[in-house]
Protein backbone atom coordinates (compact mmCIF):
# COMPACT_ATOMS: atom_id res chain seq x y z
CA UNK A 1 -9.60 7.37 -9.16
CA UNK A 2 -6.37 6.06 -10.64
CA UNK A 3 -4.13 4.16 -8.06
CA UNK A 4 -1.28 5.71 -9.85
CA UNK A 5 -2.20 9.29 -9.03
CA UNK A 6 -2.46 8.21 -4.85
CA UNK A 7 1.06 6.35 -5.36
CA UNK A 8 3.37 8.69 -6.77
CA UNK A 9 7.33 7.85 -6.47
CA UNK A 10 7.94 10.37 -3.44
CA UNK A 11 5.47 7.69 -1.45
CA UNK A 12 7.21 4.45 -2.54
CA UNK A 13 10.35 3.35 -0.82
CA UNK A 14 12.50 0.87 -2.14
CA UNK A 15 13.74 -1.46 0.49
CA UNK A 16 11.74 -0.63 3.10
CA UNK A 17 14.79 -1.24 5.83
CA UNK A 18 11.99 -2.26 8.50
CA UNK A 19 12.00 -6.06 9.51
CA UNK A 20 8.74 -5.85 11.44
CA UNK A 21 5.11 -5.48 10.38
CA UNK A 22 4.79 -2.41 12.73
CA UNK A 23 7.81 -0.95 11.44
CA UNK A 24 7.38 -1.11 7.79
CA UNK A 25 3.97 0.30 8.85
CA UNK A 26 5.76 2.87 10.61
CA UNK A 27 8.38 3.74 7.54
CA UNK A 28 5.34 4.33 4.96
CA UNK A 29 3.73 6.37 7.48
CA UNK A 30 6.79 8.64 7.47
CA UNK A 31 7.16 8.57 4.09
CA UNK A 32 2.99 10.33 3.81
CA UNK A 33 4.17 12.54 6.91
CA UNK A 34 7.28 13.65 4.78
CA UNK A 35 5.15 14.26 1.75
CA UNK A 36 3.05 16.91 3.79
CA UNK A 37 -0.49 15.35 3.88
CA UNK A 38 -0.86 14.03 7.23
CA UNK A 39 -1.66 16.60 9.89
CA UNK A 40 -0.79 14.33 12.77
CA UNK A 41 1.50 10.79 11.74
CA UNK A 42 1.27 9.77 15.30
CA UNK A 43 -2.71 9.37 14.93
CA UNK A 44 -2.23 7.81 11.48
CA UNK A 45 -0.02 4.88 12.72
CA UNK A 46 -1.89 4.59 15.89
CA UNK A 47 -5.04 4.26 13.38
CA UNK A 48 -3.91 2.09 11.05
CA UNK A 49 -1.64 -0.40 13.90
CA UNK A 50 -5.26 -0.33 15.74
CA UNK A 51 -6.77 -2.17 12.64
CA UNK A 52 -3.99 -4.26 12.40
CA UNK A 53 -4.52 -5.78 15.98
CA UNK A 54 -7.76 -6.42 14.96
CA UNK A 55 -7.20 -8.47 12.10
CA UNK A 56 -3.89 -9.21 10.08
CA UNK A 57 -3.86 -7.02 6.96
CA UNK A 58 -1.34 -10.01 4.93
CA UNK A 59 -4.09 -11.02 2.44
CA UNK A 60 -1.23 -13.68 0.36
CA UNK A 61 0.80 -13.76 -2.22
CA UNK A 62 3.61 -11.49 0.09
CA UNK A 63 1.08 -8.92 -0.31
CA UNK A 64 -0.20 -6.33 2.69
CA UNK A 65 -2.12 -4.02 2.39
CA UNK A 66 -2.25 -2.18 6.24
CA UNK A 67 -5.18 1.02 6.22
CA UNK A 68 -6.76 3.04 8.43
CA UNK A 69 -9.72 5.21 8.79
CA UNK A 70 -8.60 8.93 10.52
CA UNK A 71 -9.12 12.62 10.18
CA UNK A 72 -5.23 13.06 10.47
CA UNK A 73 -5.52 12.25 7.31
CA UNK A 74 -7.35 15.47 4.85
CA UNK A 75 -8.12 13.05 1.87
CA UNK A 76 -7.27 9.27 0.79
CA UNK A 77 -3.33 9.25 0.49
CA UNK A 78 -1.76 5.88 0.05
CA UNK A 79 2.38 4.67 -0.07
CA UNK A 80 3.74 1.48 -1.19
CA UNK A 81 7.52 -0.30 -0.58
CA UNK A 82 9.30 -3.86 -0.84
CA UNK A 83 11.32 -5.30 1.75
CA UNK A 84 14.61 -6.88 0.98
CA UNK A 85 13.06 -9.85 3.13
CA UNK A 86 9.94 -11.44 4.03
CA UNK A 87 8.17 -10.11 6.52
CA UNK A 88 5.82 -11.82 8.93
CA UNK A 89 2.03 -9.87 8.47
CA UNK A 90 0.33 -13.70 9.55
CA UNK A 91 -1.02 -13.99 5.93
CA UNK A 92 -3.27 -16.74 5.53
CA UNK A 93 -0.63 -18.18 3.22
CA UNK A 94 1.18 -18.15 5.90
CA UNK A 95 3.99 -16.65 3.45
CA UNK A 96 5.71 -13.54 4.37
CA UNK A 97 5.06 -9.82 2.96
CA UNK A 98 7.11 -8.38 -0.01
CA UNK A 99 5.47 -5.83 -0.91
CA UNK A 100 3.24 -3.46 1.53
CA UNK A 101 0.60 -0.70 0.01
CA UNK A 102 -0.71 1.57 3.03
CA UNK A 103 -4.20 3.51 2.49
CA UNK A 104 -5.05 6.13 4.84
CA UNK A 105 -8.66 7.86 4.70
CA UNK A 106 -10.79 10.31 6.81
CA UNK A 107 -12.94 8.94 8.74
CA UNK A 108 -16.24 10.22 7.44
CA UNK A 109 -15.15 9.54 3.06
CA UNK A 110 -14.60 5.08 3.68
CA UNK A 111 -16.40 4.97 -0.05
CA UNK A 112 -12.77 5.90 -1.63
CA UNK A 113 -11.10 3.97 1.18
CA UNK A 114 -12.74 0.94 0.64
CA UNK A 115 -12.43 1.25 -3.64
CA UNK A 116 -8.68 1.74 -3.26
CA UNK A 117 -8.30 -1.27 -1.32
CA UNK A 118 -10.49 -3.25 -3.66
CA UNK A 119 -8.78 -2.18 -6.53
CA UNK A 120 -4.81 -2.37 -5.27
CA UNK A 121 -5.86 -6.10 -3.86
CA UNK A 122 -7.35 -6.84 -7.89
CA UNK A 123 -3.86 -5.45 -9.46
CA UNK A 124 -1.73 -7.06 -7.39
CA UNK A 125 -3.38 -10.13 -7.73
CA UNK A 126 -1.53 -11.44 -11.13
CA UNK A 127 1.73 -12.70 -10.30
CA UNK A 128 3.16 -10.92 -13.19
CA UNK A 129 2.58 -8.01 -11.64
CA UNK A 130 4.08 -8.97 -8.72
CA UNK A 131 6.84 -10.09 -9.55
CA UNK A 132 7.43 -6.61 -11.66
CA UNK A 133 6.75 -4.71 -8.62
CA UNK A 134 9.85 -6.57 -7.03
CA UNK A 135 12.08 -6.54 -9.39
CA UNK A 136 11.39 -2.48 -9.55
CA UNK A 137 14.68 -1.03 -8.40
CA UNK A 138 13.73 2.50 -7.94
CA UNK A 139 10.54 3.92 -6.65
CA UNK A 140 10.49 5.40 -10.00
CA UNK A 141 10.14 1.71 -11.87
CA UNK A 142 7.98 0.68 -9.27
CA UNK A 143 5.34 3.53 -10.57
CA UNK A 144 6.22 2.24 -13.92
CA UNK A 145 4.99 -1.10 -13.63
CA UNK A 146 1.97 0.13 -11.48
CA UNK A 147 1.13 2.84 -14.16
CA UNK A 148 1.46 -0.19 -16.72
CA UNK A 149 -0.61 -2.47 -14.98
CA UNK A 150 -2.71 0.07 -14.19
CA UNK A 151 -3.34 0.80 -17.88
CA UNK A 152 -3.63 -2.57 -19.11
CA UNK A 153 -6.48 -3.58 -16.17
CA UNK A 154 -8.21 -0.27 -18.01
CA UNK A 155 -8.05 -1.18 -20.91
CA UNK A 156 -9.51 -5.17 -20.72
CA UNK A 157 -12.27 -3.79 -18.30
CA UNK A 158 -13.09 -1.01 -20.97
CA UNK A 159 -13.94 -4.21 -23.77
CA UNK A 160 -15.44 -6.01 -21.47
């Protein structure tokens, strides 16, 4: 599974315009509805806000990653944006959120759901790529630097 093939450009929106947690949540949401592979976007942000009042989904480095586990959703789909501005997701950093990656599985397939997440949180982890990722203009050089990064994270785990 390449990250690069779940976040396409059509899912990334560059600035998110939201200046909550729940609606950034709620903008990336649309963004799957819009896309055509939600059958129901009400259930998928009433999934994935559930898990987020259960525990904060900030995990540092202005980094969120909100998900959710429902059968609106046919197969793991995922979206991605920056803010313009910080937003609160009570990180343990205590920093606010930059840049938010939202995974949405069925509920019966978490395998997939739970290897996305693993492997978004382990390329956004270098600050290089971070700080690509915001300087990414377009949703277009956003998939870029993913793609790159991507690549690169390939290619060092393929020596090793």
């Amino acid at each position: 599974m390449r990250l690069t093939d779940l976040i396409v450009p059509r899912r990334i929106k560059i600035p998110l315009k939201a200046s909550t947690r729940r609606k950034a949540i709620a903008e990336l949401v649309d963004l799957l509805a819009a896309d055509g592979v939600l059958t129901s976007p009400a259930d998928v942000l009433t999934a994935v806000l559930g898990r987020e009042e259960r525990r904060s989904t900030g995990i540092g480095n202005r980094v969120a990653l909100p998900h959710g586990k429902t059968d609106a959703a046919r197969s793991l789909v995922a979206a991605a944006g920056r803010t313009r501005r910080p937003i609160d997701f009570d990180s343990p950093d205590g920093r606010g959120v930059r840049l938010i990656v939202l995974v949405v599985g069925p509920k019966a397939d978490a395998g997939p759901h739970i290897q996305a997440l693993a492997r978004i949180s382990r390329l956004l982890e270098p600050e290089a790529t971070r700080a690509a990722l915001l300087a990414a203009g377009t949703p277009e050089q956003f998939h870029e630097v993913l793609s790159r990064h991507e690549n690169a994270e390939a290619a060092l785990h393929a020596i090793e």
